[in-house]
Every structure is written in structure tokens, then in C-alpha cells.
Protein backbone atom coordinates (compact mmCIF):
# COMPACT_ATOMS: atom_id res chain seq x y z
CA UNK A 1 126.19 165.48 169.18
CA UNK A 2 127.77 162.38 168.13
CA UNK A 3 127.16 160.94 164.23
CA UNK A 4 127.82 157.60 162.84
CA UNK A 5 128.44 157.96 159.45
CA UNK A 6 129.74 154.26 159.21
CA UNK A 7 128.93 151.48 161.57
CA UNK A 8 130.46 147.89 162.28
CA UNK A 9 129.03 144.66 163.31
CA UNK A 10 127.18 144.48 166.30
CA UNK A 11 128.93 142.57 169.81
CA UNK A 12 126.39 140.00 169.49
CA UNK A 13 127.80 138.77 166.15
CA UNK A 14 131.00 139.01 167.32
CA UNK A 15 130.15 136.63 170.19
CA UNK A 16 129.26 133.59 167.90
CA UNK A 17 132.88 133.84 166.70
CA UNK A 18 134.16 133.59 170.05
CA UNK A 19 131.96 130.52 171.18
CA UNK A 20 133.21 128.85 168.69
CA UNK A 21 136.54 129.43 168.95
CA UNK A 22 135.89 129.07 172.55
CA UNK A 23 135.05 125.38 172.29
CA UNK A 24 137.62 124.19 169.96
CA UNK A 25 140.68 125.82 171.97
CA UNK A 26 139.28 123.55 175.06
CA UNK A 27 139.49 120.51 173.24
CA UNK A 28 142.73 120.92 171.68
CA UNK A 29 143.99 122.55 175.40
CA UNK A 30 142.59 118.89 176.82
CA UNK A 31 144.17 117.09 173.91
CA UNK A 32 147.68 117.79 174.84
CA UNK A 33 147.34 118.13 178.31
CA UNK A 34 146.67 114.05 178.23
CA UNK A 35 148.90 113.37 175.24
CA UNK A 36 152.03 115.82 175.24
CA UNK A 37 153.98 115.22 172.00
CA UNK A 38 151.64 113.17 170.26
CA UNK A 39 149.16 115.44 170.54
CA UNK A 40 151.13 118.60 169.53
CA UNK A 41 152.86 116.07 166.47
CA UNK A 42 149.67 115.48 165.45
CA UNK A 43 148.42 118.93 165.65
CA UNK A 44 151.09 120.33 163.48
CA UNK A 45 150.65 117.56 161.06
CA UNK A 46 147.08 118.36 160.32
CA UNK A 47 147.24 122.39 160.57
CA UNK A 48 150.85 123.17 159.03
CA UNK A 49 151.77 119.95 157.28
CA UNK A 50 154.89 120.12 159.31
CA UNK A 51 156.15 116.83 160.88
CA UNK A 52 159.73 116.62 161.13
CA UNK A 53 162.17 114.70 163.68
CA UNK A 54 162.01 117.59 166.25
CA UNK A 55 160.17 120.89 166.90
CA UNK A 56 162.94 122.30 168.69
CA UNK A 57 165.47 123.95 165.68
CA UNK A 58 169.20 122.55 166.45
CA UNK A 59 172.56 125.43 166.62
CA UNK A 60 173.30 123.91 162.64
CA UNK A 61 169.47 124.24 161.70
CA UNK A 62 169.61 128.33 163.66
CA UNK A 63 172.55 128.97 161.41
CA UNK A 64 171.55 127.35 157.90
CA UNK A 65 167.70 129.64 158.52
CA UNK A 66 170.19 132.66 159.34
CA UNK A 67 171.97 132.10 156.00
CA UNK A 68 169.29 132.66 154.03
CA UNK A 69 168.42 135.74 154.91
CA UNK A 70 169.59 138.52 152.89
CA UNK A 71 172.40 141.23 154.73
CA UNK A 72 170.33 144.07 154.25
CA UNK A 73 167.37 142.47 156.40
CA UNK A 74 169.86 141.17 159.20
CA UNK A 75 171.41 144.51 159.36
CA UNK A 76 167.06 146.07 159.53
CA UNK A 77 166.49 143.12 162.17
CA UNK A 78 169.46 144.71 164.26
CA UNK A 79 168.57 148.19 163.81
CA UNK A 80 164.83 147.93 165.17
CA UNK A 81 166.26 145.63 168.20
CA UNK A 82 168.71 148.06 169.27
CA UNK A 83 165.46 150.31 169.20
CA UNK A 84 163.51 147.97 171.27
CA UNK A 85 166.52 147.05 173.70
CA UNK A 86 167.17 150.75 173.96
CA UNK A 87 163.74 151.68 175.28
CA UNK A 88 163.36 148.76 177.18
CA UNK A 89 166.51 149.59 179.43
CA UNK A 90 165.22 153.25 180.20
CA UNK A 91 162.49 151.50 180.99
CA UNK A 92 164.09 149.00 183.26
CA UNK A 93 166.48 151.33 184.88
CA UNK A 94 163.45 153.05 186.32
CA UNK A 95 161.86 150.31 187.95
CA UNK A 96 164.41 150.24 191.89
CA UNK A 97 164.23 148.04 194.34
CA UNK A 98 163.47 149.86 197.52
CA UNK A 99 164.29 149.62 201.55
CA UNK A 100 162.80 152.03 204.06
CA UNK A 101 162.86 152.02 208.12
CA UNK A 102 158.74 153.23 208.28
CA UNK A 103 159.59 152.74 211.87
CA UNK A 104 162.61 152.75 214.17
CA UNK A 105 163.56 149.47 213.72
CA UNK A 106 161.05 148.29 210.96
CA UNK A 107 162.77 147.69 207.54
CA UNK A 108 160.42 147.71 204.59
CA UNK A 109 161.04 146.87 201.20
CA UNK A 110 160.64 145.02 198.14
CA UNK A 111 162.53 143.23 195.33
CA UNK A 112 162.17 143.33 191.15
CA UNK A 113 162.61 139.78 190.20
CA UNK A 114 162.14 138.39 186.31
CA UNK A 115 159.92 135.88 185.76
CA UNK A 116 162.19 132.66 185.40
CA UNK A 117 160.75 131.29 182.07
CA UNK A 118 158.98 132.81 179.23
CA UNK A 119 157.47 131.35 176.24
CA UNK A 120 156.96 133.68 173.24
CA UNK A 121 155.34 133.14 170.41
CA UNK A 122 155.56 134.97 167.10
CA UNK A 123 152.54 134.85 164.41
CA UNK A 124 153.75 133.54 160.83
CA UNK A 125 150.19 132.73 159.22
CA UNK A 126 148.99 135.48 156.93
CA UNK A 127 151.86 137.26 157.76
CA UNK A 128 155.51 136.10 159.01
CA UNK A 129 155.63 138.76 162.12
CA UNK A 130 159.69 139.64 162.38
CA UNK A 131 158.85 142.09 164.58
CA UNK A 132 157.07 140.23 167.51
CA UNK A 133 160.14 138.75 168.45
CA UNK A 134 161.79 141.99 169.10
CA UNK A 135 158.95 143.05 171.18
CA UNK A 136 158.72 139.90 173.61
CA UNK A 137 162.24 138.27 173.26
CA UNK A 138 164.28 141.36 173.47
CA UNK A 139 162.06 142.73 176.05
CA UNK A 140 162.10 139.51 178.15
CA UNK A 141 165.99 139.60 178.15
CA UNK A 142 166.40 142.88 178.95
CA UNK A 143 164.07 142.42 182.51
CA UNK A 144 166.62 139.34 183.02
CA UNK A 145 164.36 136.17 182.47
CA UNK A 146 166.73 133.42 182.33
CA UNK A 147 165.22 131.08 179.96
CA UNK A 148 163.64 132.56 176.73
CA UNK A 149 161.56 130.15 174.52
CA UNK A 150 160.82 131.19 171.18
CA UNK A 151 158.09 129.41 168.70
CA UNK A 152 157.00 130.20 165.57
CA UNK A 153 155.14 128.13 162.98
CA UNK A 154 156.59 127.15 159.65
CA UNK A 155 156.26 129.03 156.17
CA UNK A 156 154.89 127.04 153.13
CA UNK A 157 157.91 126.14 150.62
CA UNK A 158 158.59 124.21 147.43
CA UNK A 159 159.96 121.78 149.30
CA UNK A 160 157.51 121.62 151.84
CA UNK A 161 156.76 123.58 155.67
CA UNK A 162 159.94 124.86 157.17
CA UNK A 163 161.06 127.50 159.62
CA UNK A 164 160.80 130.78 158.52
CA UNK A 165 164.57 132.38 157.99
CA UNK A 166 163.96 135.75 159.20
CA UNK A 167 161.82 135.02 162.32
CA UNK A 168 164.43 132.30 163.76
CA UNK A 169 167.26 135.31 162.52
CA UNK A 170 165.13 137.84 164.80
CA UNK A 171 164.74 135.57 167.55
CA UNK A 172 168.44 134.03 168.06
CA UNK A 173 169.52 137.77 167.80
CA UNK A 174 166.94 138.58 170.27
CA UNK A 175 168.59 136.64 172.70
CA UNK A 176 165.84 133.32 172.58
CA UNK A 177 167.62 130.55 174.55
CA UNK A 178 165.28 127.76 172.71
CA UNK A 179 163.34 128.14 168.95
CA UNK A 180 160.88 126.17 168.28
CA UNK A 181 158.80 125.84 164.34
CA UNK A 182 155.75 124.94 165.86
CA UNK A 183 152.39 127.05 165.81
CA UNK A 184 148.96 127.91 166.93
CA UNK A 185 147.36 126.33 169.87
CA UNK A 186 149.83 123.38 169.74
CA UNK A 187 152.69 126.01 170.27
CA UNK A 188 151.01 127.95 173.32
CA UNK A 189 150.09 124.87 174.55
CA UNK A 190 153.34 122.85 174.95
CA UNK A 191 155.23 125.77 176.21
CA UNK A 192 152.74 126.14 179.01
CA UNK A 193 152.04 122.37 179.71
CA UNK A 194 154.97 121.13 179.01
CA UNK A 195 155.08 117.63 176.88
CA UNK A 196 158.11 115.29 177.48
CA UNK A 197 160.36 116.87 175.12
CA UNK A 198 159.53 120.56 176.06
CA UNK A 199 159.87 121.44 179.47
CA UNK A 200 157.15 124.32 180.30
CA UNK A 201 157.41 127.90 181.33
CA UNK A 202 155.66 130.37 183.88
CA UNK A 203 154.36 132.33 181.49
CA UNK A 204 153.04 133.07 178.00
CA UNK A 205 153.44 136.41 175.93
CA UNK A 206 153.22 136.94 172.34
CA UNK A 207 150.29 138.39 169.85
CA UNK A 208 148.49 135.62 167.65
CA UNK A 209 145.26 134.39 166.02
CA UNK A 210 142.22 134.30 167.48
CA UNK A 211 142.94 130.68 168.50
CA UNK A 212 146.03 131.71 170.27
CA UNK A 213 144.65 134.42 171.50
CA UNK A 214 141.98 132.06 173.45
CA UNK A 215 144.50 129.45 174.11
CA UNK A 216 146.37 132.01 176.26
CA UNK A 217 142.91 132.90 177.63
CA UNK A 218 142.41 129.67 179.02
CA UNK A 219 146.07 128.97 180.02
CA UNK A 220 145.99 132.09 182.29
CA UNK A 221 146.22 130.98 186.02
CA UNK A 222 148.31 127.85 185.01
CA UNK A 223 150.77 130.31 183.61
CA UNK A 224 150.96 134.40 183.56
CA UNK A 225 149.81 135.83 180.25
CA UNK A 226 150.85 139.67 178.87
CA UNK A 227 147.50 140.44 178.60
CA UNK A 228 144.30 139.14 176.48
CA UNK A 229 144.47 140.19 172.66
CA UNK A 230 141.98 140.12 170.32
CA UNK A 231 141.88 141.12 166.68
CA UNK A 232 144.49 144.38 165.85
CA UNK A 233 142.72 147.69 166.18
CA UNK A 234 143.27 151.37 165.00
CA UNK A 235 141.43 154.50 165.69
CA UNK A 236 142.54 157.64 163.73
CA UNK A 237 141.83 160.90 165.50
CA UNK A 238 142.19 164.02 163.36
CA UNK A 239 140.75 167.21 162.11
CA UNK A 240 141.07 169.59 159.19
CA UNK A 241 144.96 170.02 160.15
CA UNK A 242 145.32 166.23 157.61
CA UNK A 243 143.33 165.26 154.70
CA UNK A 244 141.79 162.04 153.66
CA UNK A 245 144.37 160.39 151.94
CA UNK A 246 146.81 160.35 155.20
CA UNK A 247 143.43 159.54 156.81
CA UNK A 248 142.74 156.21 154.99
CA UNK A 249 146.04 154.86 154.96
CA UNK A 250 146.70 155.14 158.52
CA UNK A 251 143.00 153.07 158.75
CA UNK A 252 143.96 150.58 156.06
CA UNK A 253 147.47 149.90 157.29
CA UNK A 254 145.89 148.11 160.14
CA UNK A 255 142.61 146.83 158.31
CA UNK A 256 145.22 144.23 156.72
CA UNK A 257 145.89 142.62 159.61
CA UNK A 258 142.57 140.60 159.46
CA UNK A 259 139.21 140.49 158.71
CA UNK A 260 138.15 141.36 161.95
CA UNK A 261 140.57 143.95 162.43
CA UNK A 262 138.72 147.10 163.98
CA UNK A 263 139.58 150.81 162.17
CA UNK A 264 137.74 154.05 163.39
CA UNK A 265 137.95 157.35 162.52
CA UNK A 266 136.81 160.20 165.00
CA UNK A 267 136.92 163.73 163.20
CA UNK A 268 134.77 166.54 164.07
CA UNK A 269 134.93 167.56 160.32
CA UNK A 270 132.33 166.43 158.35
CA UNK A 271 134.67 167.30 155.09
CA UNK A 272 137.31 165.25 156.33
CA UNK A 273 134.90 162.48 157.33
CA UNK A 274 133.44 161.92 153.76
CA UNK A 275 137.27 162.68 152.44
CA UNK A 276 138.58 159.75 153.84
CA UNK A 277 135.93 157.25 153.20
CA UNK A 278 136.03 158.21 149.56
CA UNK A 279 139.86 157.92 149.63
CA UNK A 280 139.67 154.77 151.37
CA UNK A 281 137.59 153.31 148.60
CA UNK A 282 140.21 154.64 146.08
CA UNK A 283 142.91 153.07 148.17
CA UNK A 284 141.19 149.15 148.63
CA UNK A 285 141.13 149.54 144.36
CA UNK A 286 144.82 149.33 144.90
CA UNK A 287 146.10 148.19 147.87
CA UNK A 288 147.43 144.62 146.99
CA UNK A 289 146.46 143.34 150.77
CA UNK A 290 143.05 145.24 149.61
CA UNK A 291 140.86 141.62 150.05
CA UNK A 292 141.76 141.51 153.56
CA UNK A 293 141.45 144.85 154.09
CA UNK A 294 137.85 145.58 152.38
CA UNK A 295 136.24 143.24 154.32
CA UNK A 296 138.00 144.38 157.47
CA UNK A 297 136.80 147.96 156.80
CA UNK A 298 133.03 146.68 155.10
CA UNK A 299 131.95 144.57 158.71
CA UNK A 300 134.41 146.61 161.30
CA UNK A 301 135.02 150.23 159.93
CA UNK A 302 133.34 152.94 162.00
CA UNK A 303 133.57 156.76 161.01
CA UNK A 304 132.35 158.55 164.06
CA UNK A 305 131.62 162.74 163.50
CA UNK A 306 131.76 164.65 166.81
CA UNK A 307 131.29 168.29 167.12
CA UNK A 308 134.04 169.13 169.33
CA UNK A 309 137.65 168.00 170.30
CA UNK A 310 136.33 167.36 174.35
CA UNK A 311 133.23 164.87 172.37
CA UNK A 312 136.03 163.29 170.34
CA UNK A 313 138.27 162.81 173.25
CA UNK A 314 135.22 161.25 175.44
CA UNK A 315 134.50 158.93 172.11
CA UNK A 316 137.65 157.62 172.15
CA UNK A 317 138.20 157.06 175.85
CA UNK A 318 134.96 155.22 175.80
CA UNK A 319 136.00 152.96 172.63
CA UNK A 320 139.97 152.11 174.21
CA UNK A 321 141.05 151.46 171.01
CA UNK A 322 144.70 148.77 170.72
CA UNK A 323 146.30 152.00 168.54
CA UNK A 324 145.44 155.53 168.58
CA UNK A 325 147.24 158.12 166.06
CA UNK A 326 145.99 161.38 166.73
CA UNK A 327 146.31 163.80 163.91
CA UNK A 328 145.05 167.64 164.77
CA UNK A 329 145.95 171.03 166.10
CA UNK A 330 146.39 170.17 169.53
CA UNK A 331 148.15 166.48 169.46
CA UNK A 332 149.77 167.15 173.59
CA UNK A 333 146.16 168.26 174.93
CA UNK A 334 144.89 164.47 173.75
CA UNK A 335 148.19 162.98 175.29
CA UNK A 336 147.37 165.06 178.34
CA UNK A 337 143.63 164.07 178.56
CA UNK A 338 143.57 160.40 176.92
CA UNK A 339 142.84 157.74 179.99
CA UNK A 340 142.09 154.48 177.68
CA UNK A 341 143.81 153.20 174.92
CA UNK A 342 147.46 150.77 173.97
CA UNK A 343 149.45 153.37 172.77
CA UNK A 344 149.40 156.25 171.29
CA UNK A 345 150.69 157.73 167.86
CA UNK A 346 150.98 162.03 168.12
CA UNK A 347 151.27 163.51 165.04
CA UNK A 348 151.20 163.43 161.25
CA UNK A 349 154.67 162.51 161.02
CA UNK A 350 154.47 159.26 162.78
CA UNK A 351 151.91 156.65 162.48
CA UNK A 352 151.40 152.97 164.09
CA UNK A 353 153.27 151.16 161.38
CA UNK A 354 156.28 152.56 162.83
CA UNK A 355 155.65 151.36 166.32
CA UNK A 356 154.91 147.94 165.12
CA UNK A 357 158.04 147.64 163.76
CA UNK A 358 160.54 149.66 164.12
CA UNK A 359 160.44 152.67 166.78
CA UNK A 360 161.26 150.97 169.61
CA UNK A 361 157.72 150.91 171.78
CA UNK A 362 156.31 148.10 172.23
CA UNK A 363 153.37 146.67 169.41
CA UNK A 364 151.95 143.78 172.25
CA UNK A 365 149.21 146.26 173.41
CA UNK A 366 145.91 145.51 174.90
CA UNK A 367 142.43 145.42 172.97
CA UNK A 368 138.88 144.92 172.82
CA UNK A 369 138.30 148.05 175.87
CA UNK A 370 141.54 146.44 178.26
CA UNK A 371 142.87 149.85 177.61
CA UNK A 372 140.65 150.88 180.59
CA UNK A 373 142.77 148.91 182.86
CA UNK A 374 146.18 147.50 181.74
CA UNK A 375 148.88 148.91 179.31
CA UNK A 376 150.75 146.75 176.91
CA UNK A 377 153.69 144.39 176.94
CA UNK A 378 157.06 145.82 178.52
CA UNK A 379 160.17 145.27 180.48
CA UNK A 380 157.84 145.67 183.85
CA UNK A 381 155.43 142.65 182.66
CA UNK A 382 158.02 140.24 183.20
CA UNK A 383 158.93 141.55 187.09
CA UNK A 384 157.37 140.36 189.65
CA UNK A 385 157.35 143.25 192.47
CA UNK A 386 158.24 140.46 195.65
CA UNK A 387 158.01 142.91 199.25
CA UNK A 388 160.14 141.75 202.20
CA UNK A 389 160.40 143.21 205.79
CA UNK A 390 162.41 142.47 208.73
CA UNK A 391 162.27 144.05 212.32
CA UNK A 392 165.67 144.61 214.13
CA UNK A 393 164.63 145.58 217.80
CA UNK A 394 163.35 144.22 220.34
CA UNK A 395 161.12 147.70 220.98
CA UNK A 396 160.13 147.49 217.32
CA UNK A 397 158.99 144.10 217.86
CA UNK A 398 157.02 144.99 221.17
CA UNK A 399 155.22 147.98 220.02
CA UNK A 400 154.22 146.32 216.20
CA UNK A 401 153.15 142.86 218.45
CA UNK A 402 150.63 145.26 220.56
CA UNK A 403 148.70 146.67 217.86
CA UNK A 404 148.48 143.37 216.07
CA UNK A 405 147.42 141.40 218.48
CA UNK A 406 144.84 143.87 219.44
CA UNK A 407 143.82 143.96 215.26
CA UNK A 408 143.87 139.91 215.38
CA UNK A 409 141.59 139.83 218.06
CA UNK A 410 138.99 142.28 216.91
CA UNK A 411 139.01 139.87 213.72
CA UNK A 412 138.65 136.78 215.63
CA UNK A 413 141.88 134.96 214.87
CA UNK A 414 142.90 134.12 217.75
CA UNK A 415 146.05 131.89 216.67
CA UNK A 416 147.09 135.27 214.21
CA UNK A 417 147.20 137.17 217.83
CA UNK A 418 149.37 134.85 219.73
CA UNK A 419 152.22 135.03 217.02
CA UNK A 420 152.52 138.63 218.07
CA UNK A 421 151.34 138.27 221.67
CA UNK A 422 154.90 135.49 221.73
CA UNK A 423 156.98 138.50 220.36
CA UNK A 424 155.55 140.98 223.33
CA UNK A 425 156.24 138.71 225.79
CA UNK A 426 159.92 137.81 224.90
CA UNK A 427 160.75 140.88 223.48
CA UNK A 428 158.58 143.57 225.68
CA UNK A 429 158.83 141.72 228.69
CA UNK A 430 154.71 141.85 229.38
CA UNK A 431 152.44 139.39 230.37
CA UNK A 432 149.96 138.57 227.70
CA UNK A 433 147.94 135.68 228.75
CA UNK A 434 147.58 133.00 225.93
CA UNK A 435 144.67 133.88 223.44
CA UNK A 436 143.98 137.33 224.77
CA UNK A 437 144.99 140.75 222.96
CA UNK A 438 147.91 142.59 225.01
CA UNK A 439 146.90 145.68 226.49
């Protein structure tokens, strides 16, 4: 028997967000579609403040953001990209090409090509997001895109908006062929329309805002997205084995992200249940991201009591939660059983901070339920599987002409049949009248 002993807002509220959202992402979308630059000038005036002479950052501007960043960061920027780049070439190295003969003389096969252009974009709002340029730059160069655009949106300053040091570090290290300062819907938007100064790209990948998020809802189909993100999410799966305190942090690490950032706990110990909601309100006394975070965990915190580990794993298949650390006394059996969900986080010793930033998995992972079907961002989302075949007899030709003419027929299409009823005549030597099926 399943127990709520915390509920969130309902889907319906949640929906009034989105329509709004909804409508102003069209209109801006329009906006630049019909005024490129302008638009997108304009755009960044109004939401950043941030007009200068170009968007796009020059070599001398790339090296005077890089010099401002302390060693001891570059050398942490280089460390979690080797991380990234690391997994990502395991991961690329076992995606092959392939060429079979199904048939004597048929030759199958099919070809791993990159995506040619990429736009990425890296969140620097609430938070500057280092990290999301490792996970879609260094990604995107390792799966051999050939042009990697990178945009980011400034950082407030004495002296006014400017480019935030660390991010344009992290992407020119990660291999990002143009940077951009330029954010929000104005940034998704240029990269995938193109205005007359930036030249567009085939496809968009990148966390963001709710507005970005949107943006790249709307842009699918012009361009190829990663996948559609909403608001972060965290579900926390653990039994007596932890206590509260490892409990709650693990919830409010993500509950910072936003106010509409999703954290659940599924426990089938009622001891541990009450532990970490008590330890939770201890924490958000203290926690200096604790305004964010309280309201994140008052309107979307769920604490969900189950009375066995097969009713916890069915809870959280059902829910798909973005990030799942799973915290009890038989961690492989959930990795074994778990069907829906971004990624996963097995044991106490590791936790989802570490794949956001450092570990080398990717943090672009699918949420609100898109767990069901699709996995997150890596090396394989910017491939495009491209199949091929060839026939090299003249028997091969015959025989595979014969049963598709026969197929085309039975469908109707009569023009389909006589492109193989041509290849049985010249090649098999039979007499196919025109716009009949060969025998």
C-alpha cells in the first residue's frame, strides 16, 4: 500500500505555467524569424542589458575571459572534461558502422555520420552552468560534428553585462568552434534560424529555463533537439541502510535548481520517511540557496512510503524521474529492474551532484516522464544512423526484382513494380509485360 506523506502541486497548475510560457516563446520565435539581428539585439537589450558591437566573442575577447579565471578552476574545468571526453569515446567506439551480404549478392549496411552543426547553449541565469558545456560541447566533438556553436548569456558586473570567464574558458577548451554571450530565447533562436550575422545549425542541445526549454520545443522539426527538458528533478530511493540527513541533502541539492524543481523520496521506512523531512527542515534553516530551495520542496516535494522494495521500484518506474540515487541494501537489483528514469545514481557514496559535474556521464537527461522513452544527451545523439545497400549480381537483382514486383502489385503501385520488373527483364532475362507483377 502506497502513502503520501507529502504531496506537490497538482498537473493542472502546472499547465497554466506552461500556457503562458507557451505563448510568449511564439511571439518572440516569430519576432526573429522576421527580424534576425534586430530582433535578437533588441531582445538582449531588454532581458540582459547586454548590447555590445557583436554577440559573437572575438580570439582577443576568448583569451582576455580566459585570463580571468583563476588556475585552480582551469586546471577543475580540464579535469571534469577529460572525464566527459573519456566516457564519451567508450561510448563512441561502440557505435560501428556495419556491411553484411543478407543475400548472395545483396550488400547491406549502414553509416554513423555526425550531425554537421550544433548549437549549444549553456544556462548562466541563477546559476553560471560550467558544466553544460562539457556535457554538449565536448560530447558534440567527440561524435565529430564539424561546427560547434557555443552561447551563453552574460553575468551582471560593476561595469555592466559581460561574458562570463569560466563558461567561455569551458567552452573554447571544449572544443566550441564559435562563442556567443547571448541568452534565452534570443540565443536558441538565432542559432536555429539563423539572422544575417549568425549562420544557423541543424540542431539544438543544451539544458535551460523554462523559456528555452519551450523555445527548443517549438524549434524541433526546423532543427533536431536532444530531447525536451523541463524543470531539474530528483528522486531519492533508500531504506534504513542511510539516514535522513544523507536523505535531505541529496533532495535539496537539486531543489536549488528552481522553484519548480521536482524532489521525491520513496522509502519503505516510515522512520526514515519522517527522518528526512525533519532534517530537511533543519537543512533549508541553513542552506544559503535555502529560498530557492524551500519553495521548491513546499509546492514540488513528494515523500512517498511503500511497503516493499518491488512497490518502490513500480513507484518510481511510474514517476521517470530526470535523476534517481538509489540508496538501500540491494542498489544492483534496482539497476537490474529500473525501466524509466535519466540516470541513475547507485549507492551512498555517490550522489547526482557528481554526475552534474564532474563524473563524466552525461547531466542533459530527459524529464517530466520522457524517461519512458528516450535516454539523455550522448555521443550517439549527434549520429545520424544513414543505411545504404547495393546489389552486385545480376541473379541477386533477378530474384529481389520478383518478389518486389509481386509486393508492389499487391499494394497497388504499379510504377513501384516496374522499377523491379526493368531489373528482371535485363538482368533475369524474363518477360514481364509492362505494369504486371513477374511470375
Amino acid at each position: 500500500m502506497i502513502r503520501y506523506l507529502k504531496t506537490a502541486r497538482s498537473e493542472a497548475e502546472r499547465a497554466e505555467d506552461d500556457a503562458r510560457v507557451r505563448a510568449m516563446v511564439e511571439t518572440t520565435l516569430a519576432d526573429i524569424s522576421a527580424r534576425g539581428d534586430a530582433a535578437v539585439r533588441e531582445l538582449s537589450a531588454r532581458f540582459d542589458r547586454y548590447d555590445p558591437p557583436a554577440f559573437r566573442l572575438t580570439t582577443q575577447e576568448i583569451e582576455r575571459a580566459m585570463a580571468q579565471v583563476p588556475r585552480r578552476d582551469l586546471d577543475d574545468i580540464r579535469f571534469a572534461q577529460t572525464q566527459v571526453r573519456t566516457f564519451a569515446e567508450h561510448q563512441r567506439a561502440s557505435i560501428r558502422d556495419i556491411e553484411v551480404e543478407t543475400l548472395p549478392g545483396v550488400v547491406l549496411g549502414h553509416r554513423n555520420i555526425p550531425v554537421r552543426s550544433v548549437g549549444c547553449y549553456v544556462p548562466g541565469g541563477k546559476y553560471p552552468m560550467v558544466a553544460s558545456a562539457h556535457m554538449s560541447v565536448v560530447t558534440a566533438k567527440v561524435a565529430g560534428v564539424k561546427r560547434i556553436v557555443a552561447s551563453a548569456p552574460p553575468q551582471a558586473c560593476a561595469d555592466g553585462p559581460a561574458p562570463h570567464p569560466a563558461i567561455v574558458a569551458a567552452m573554447h577548451m571544449g572544443g566550441a568552434d564559435e562563442i556567443y554571450c547571448l541568452g534565452g530565447i534570443q540565443a536558441v533562436g538565432a542559432m536555429a534560424l539563423g539572422t544575417e550575422t549568425i549562420a544557423p545549425v541543424d540542431m539544438l542541445v543544451g539544458p535551460g529555463n523554462a523559456f528555452v526549454a519551450e523555445a527548443k520545443r517549438q524549434l524541433y522539426g526546423r532543427v533536431g533537439i536532444d530531447l525536451f527538458a523541463g524543470p531539474t528533478e530528483t528522486m531519492v530511493i533508500a531504506d534504513d541502510t542511510v539516514d535522513g540527513e544523507l536523505c535531505a541533502t541529496d533532495l535539496l541539492g537539486q531543489a536549488e535548481h528552481g522553484v519548480n524543481s521536482p524532489a521525491v523520496l520513496i522509502t519503505n521506512s516510515e522512520r526514515l520517511a519522517r527522518d528526512t523531512i525533519a532534517e530537511i527542515g533543519r537543512l533549508l534553516a541553513i542552506l544559503p540557496t535555502g529560498a530557492v530551495a524551500s519553495q521548491s520542496w513546499r509546492d514540488y516535494g513528494e515523500v512517498i512510503l511503500c511497503d516493499s522494495h518491488e512497490e518502490m521500484l513500480a513507484e518510481a518506474n511510474r514517476i521517470a524521474s530526470e535523476h534517481v540515487q538509489v540508496m538501500t541494501d540491494r542498489d544492483d537489483w534496482y539497476l537490474e529492474n529500473m525501466q524509466s528514469y535519466g540516470a541513475l545514481f547507485l549507492g551512498p557514496r555517490t550522489n547526482v551532484s557528481f554526475g552534474d559535474k564532474v563524473i563524466g556521464t552525461n547531466h542533459t537527461l530527459p524529464t517530466r516522464r520522457a524517461g519512458r522513452y528516450t535516454g539523455g544527451l550522448w555521443v550517439g545523439k549527434f549520429l545520424k544512423t544513414h543505411t545504404y545497400q547495393k546489389v552486385t549480381t545480376d541473379e541477386a537483382s533477378a530474384l529481389i526484382g520478383g518478389y518486389c514486383s509481386r509486393l508492389c502489385m499487391l499494394e497497388g503501385f504499379v510504377g513501384h513494380a516496374e522499377q523491379a520488373n526493368i531489373r528482371v527483364r535485363r538482368y533475369g532475362g524474363r518477360n514481364v509485360p509492362y505494369g504486371q507483377a513477374a511470375e
